[in-house]
Protein backbone atom coordinates (compact mmCIF):
# COMPACT_ATOMS: atom_id res chain seq x y z
CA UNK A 1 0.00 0.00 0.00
CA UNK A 2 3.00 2.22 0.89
CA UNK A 3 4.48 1.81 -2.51
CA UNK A 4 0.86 1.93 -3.93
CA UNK A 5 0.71 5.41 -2.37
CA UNK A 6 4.51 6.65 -3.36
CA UNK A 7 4.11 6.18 -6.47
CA UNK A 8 0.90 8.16 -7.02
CA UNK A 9 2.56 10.73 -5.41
CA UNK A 10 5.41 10.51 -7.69
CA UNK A 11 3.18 10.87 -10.39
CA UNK A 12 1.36 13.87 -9.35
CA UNK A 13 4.80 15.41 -8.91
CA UNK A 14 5.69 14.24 -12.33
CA UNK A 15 2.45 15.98 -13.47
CA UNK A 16 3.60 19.14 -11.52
CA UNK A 17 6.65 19.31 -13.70
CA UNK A 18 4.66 19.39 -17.36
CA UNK A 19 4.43 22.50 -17.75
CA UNK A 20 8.62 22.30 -17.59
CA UNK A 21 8.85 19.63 -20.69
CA UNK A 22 6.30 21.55 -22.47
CA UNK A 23 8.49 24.73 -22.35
CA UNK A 24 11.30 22.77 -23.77
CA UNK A 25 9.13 21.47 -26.25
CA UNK A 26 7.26 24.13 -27.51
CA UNK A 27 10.45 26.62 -27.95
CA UNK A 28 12.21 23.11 -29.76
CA UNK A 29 9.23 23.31 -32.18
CA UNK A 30 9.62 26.78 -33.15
CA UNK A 31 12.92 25.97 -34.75
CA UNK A 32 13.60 22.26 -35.78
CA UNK A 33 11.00 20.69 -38.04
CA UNK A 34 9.79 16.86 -37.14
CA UNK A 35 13.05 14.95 -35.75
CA UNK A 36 10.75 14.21 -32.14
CA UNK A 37 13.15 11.61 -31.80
CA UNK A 38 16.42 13.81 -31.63
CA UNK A 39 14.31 15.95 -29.53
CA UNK A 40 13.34 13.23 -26.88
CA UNK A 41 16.78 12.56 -26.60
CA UNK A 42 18.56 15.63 -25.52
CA UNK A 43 15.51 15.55 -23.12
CA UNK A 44 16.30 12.24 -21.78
CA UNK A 45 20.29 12.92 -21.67
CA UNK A 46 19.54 16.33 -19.86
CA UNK A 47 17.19 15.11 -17.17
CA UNK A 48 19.96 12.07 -16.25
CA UNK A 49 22.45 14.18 -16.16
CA UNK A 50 24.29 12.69 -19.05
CA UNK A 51 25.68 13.03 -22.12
CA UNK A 52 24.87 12.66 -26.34
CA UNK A 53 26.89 12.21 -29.28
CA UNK A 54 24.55 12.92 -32.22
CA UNK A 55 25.41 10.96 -35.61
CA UNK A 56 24.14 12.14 -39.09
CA UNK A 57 24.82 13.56 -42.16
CA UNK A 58 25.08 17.69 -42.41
CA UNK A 59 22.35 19.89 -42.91
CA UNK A 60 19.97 17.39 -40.29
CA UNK A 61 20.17 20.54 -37.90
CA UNK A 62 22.06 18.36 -35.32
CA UNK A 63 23.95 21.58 -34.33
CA UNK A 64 20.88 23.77 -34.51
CA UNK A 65 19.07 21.24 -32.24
CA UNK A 66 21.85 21.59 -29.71
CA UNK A 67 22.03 25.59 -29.80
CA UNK A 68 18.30 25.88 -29.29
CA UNK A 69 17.94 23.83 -26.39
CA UNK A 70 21.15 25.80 -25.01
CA UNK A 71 19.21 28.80 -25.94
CA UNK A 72 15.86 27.96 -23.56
CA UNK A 73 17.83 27.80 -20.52
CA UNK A 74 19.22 30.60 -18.67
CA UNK A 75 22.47 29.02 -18.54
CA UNK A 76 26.52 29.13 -20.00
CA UNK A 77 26.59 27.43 -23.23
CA UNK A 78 29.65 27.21 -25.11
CA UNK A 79 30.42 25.74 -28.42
CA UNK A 80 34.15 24.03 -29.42
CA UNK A 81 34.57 23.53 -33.27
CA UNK A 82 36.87 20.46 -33.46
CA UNK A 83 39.67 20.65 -35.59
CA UNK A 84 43.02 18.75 -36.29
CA UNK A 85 45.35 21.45 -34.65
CA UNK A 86 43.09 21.56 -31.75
CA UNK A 87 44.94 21.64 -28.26
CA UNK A 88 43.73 20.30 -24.64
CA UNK A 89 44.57 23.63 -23.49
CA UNK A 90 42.33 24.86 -25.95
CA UNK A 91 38.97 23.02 -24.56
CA UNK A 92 39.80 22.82 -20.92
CA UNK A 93 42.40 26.22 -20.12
CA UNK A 94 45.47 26.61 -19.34
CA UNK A 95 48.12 28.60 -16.99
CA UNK A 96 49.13 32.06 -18.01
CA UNK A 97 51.86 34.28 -16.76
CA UNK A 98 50.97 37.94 -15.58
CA UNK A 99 53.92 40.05 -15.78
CA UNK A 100 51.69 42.67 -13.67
CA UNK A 101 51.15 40.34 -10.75
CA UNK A 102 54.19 38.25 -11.07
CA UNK A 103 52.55 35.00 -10.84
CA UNK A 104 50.56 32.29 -13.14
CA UNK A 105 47.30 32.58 -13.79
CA UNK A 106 44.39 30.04 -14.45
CA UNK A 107 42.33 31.04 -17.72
CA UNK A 108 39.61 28.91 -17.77
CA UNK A 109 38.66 27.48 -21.21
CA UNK A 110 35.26 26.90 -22.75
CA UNK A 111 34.59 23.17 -21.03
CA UNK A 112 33.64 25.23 -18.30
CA UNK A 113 29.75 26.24 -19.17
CA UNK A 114 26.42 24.31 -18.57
CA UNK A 115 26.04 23.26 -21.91
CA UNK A 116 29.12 22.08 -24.31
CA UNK A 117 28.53 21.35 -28.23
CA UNK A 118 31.38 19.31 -28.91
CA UNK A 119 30.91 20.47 -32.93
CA UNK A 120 32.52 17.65 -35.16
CA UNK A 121 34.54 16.02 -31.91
CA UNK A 122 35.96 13.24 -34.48
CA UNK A 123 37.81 16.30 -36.40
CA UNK A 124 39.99 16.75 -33.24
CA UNK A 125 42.93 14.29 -31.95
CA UNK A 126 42.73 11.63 -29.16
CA UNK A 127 44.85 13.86 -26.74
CA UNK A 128 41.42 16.55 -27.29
CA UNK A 129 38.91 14.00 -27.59
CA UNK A 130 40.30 12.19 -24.09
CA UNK A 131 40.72 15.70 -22.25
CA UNK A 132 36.80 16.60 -22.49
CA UNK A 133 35.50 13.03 -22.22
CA UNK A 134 37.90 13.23 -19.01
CA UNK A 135 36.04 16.31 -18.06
CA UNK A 136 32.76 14.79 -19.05
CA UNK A 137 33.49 11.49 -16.66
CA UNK A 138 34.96 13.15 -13.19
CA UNK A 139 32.68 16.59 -13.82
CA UNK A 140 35.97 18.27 -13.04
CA UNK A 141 39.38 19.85 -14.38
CA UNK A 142 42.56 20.01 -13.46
CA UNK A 143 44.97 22.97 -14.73
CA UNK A 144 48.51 23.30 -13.22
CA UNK A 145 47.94 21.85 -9.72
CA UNK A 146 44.24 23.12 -8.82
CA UNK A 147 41.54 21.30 -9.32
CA UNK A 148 37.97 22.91 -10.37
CA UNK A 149 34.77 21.78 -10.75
CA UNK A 150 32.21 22.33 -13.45
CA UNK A 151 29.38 24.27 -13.04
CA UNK A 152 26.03 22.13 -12.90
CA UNK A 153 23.80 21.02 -15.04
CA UNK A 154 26.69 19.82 -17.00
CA UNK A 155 25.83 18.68 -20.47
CA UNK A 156 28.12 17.66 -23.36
CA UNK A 157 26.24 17.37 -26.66
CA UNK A 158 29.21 16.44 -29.17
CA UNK A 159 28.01 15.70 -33.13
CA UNK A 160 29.90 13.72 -35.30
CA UNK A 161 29.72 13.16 -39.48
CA UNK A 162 29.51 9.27 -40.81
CA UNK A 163 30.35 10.05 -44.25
CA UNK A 164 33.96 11.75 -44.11
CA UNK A 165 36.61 9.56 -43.41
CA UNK A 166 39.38 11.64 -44.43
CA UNK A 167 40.87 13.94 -41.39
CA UNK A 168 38.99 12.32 -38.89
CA UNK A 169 39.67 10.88 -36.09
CA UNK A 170 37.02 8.12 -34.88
CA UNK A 171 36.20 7.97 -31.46
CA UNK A 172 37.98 4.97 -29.34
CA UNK A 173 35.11 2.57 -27.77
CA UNK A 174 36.32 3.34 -24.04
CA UNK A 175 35.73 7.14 -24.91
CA UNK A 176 32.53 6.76 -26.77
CA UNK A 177 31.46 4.52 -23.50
CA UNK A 178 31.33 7.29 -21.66
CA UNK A 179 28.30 9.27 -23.90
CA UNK A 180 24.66 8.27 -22.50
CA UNK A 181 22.71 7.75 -25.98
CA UNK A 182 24.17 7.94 -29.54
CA UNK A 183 21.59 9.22 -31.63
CA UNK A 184 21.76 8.43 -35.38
CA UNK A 185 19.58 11.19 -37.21
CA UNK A 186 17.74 10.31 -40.57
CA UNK A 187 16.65 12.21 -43.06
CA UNK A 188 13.37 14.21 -42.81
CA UNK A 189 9.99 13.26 -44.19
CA UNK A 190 8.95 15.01 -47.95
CA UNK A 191 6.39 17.42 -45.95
CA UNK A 192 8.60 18.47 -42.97
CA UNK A 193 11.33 18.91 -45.77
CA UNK A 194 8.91 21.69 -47.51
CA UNK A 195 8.33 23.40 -44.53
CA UNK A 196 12.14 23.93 -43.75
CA UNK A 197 12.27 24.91 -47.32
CA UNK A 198 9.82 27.65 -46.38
CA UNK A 199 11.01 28.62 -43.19
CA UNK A 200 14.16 29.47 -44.55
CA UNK A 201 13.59 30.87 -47.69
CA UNK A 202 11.31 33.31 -45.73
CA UNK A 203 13.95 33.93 -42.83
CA UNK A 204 10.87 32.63 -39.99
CA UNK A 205 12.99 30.86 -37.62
CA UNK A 206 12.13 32.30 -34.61
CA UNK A 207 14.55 33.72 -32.03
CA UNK A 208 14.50 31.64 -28.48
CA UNK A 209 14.79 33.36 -25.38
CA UNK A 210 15.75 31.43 -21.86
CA UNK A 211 12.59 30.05 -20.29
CA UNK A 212 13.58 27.64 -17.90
CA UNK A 213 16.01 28.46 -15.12
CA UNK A 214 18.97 25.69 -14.34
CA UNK A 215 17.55 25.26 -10.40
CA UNK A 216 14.67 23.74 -11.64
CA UNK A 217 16.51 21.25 -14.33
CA UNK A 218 18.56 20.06 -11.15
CA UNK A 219 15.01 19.63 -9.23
CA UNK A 220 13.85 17.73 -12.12
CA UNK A 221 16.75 15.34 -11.91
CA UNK A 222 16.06 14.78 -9.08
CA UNK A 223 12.60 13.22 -9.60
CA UNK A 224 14.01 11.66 -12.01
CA UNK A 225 16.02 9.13 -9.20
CA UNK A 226 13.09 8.68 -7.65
CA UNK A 227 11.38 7.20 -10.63
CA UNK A 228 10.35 3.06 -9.24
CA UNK A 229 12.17 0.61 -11.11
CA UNK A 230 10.85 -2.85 -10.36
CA UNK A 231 13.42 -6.02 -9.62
CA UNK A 232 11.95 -7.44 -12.86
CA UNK A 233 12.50 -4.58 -14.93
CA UNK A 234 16.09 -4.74 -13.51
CA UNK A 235 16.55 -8.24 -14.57
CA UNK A 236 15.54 -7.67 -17.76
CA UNK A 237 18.11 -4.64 -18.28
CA UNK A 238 20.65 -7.32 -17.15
CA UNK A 239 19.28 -10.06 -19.51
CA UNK A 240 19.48 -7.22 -22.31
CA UNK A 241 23.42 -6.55 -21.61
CA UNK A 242 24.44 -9.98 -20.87
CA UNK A 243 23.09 -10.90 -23.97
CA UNK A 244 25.69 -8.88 -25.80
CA UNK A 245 28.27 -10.33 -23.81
CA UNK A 246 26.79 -14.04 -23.94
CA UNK A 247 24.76 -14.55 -26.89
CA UNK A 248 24.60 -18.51 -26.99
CA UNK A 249 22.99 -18.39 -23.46
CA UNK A 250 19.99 -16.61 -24.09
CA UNK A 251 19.44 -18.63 -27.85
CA UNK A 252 21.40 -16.19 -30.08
CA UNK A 253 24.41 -18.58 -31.62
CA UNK A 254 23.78 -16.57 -35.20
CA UNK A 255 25.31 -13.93 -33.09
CA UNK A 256 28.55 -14.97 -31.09
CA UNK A 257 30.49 -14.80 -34.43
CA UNK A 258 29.09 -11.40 -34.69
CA UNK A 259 29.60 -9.49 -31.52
CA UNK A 260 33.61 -9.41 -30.79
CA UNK A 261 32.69 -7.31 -27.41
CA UNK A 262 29.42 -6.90 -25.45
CA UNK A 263 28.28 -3.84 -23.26
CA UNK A 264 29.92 -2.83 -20.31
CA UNK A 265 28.67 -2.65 -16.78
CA UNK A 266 28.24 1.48 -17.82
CA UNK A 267 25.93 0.02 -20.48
CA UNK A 268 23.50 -1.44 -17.76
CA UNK A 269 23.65 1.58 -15.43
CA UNK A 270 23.00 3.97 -18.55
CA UNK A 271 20.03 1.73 -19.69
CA UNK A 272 18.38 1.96 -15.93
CA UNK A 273 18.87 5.81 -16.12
CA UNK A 274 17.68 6.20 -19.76
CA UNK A 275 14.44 3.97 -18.71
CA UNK A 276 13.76 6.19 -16.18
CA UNK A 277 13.62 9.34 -18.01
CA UNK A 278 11.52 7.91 -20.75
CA UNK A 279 9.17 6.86 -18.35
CA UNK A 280 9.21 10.61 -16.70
CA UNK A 281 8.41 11.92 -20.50
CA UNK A 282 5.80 9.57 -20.54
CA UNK A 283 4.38 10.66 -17.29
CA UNK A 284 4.63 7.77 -14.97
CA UNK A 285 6.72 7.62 -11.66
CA UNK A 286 7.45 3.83 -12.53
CA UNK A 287 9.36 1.64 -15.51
CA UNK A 288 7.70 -0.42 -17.72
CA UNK A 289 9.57 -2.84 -20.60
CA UNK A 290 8.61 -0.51 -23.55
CA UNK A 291 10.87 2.12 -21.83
CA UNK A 292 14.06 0.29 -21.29
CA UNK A 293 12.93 -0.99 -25.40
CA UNK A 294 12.25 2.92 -26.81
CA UNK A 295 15.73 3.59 -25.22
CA UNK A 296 17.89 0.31 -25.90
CA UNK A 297 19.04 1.46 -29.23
CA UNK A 298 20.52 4.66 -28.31
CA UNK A 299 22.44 3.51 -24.63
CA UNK A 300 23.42 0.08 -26.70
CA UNK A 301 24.54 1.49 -30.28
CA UNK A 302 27.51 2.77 -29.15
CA UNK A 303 28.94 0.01 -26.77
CA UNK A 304 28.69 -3.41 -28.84
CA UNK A 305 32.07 -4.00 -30.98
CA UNK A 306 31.41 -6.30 -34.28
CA UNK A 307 33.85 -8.52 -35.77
CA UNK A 308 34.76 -8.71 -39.41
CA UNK A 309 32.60 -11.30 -40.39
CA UNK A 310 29.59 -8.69 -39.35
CA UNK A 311 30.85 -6.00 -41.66
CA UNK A 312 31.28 -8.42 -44.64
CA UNK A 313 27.44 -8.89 -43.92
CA UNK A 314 26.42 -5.63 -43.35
CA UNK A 315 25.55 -6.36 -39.88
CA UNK A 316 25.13 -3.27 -37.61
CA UNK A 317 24.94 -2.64 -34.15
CA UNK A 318 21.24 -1.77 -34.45
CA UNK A 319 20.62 -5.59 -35.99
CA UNK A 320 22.06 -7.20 -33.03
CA UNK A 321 20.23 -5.00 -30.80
CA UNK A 322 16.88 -5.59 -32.28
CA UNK A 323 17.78 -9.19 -32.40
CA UNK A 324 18.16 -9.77 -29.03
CA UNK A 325 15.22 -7.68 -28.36
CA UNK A 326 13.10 -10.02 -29.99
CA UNK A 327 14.90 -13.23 -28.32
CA UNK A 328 14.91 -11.68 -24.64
CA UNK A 329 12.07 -12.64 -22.65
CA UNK A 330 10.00 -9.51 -21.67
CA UNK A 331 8.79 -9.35 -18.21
């Protein structure tokens, strides 16, 4: 009856906080066409506290997406265009002498702002890729010998390009570990793609101004934690990762000459979270299966490694995923 009772409350609170995700929603609308999904996702990375690397083509408004949602809170954003003569100095500061005062100063550099867009973070090296998905993991830098932290909500929204290969630099899979989702982007619909044709041929994007206040995304996080996740609903996370690790186990032999690595541990946690937050858009204080399913794609994309013999076949990560979805006994 107790839990009965706490999670009613939960979801009156939930219902308290709509007018938030409708805020966030309506000023998305009013400059990216369609792409719900890519919207749902920043939402769902925001409110756990994580963070996205958004995969797609140019022109999908990935970095327009980003800027926007920047734009409705009344918070630092910064952006860092990734290039190949990038420094780690350059993303995170550096020390630098005053000849006034004698002494070294600490100039902090632009990692240090609620929201990051990572622009193109495959364009940069390993030693910059490693320094902010350092500063992404411990929520802190270090320059010289002090130690700061970063401001909160701390949010790094880095986009990346499939198609060039040349002068990039792809992300190694105990870096890319560390991003909540990976969203892959498609192409819009033939009517949404008219009415950006419009919108821009008439100059009608409208500006944004800040709407929601960073206190309350904090608050909202914090709901978030509270949201019940039942022991079955944890198993099933668990069967969902172990699967990647142990296909033959759960009926899945087609796949253990497919999958060379399975999710980590991170993988499991990230699922949980992701879960969570779907089921907060949703409206509910508590996790059902289709959340930890809408999600499993994005938290799972990123952390399988394929062999060979998967890329001969044109086997992606997504395949595998929905395989096991289909093979994993839902609670």
């Amino acid at each position: 009856m107790e839990e009965t009772l706490n999670i009613r409350e939960l979801n009156d609170l939930i219902a308290s906080k709509a007018g938030f995700l409708s805020l966030i929603r309506s000023g998305m609308d009013r400059r990216i066409v369609g792409q719900k999904h890519l919207i749902d996702s920043l939402l769902i990375a925001l409110l756990c506290n994580g963070h996205v690397l958004l995969e797609g083509v140019p022109g999908l408004a990935k970095t327009l997406a980003i800027k926007t949602l920047a734009n409705l809170v009344s918070a630092k954003y910064s952006r860092i265009q990734f290039t190949p003569d990038l420094l780690p100095a350059d993303v995170i500061g550096t020390l630098i002498y005053s000849v006034k005062k004698e002494t070294f100063e600490v100039k902090k550099g632009p990692v240090f702002a609620n929201f990051v867009l990572a622009d193109e973070i495959n364009r940069a090296p390993a030693k910059v890729q490693s320094a902010l998905l350092e500063a992404m993991q411990e929520r802190q830098v270090t320059i010289g010998d002090e130690t700061f932290a970063l401001p909160e909500p701390f949010l790094v929204m880095a986009t990346q390009n499939p198609i060039e290969q040349e002068g990039t630099y792809p992300l190694p899979e105990a870096q890319v570990d560390r991003f909540l989702l990976k969203v892959v982007i498609g192409y819009p619909s033939k009517e949404e793609e008219k009415i950006i044709i419009r919108q821009n041929i008439k100059g009608e994007l409208e500006p944004v101004k800040p709407m929601i206040d960073p206190k309350e995304i904090l608050e909202v996080q914090k709901i978030v934690e509270k949201i019940y996740i039942d022991e079955k609903i944890e198993n099933y996370i668990v069967d969902i990762v172990f699967a990647t690790r142990q296909p033959s186990k759960f009926g899945l032999t087609d796949l253990q000459s497919i999958i060379s690595f399975g999710a980590s541990p991170r993988a499991s946690i990230s699922l949980a979270k992701a879960s969570r937050a779907y089921a907060f858009l949703q409206g509910r204080g508590y996790v059902i299966p289709e959340d930890v399913r809408s999600v499993c794609h994005d938290v799972l994309r990123h952390r399988i490694g394929l062999t060979y013999e998967a890329e001969a076949n044109n086997i992606s990560t997504d395949d595998v995923i929905t395989d096991i979805l289909d093979k994993v006994v839902v609670p």
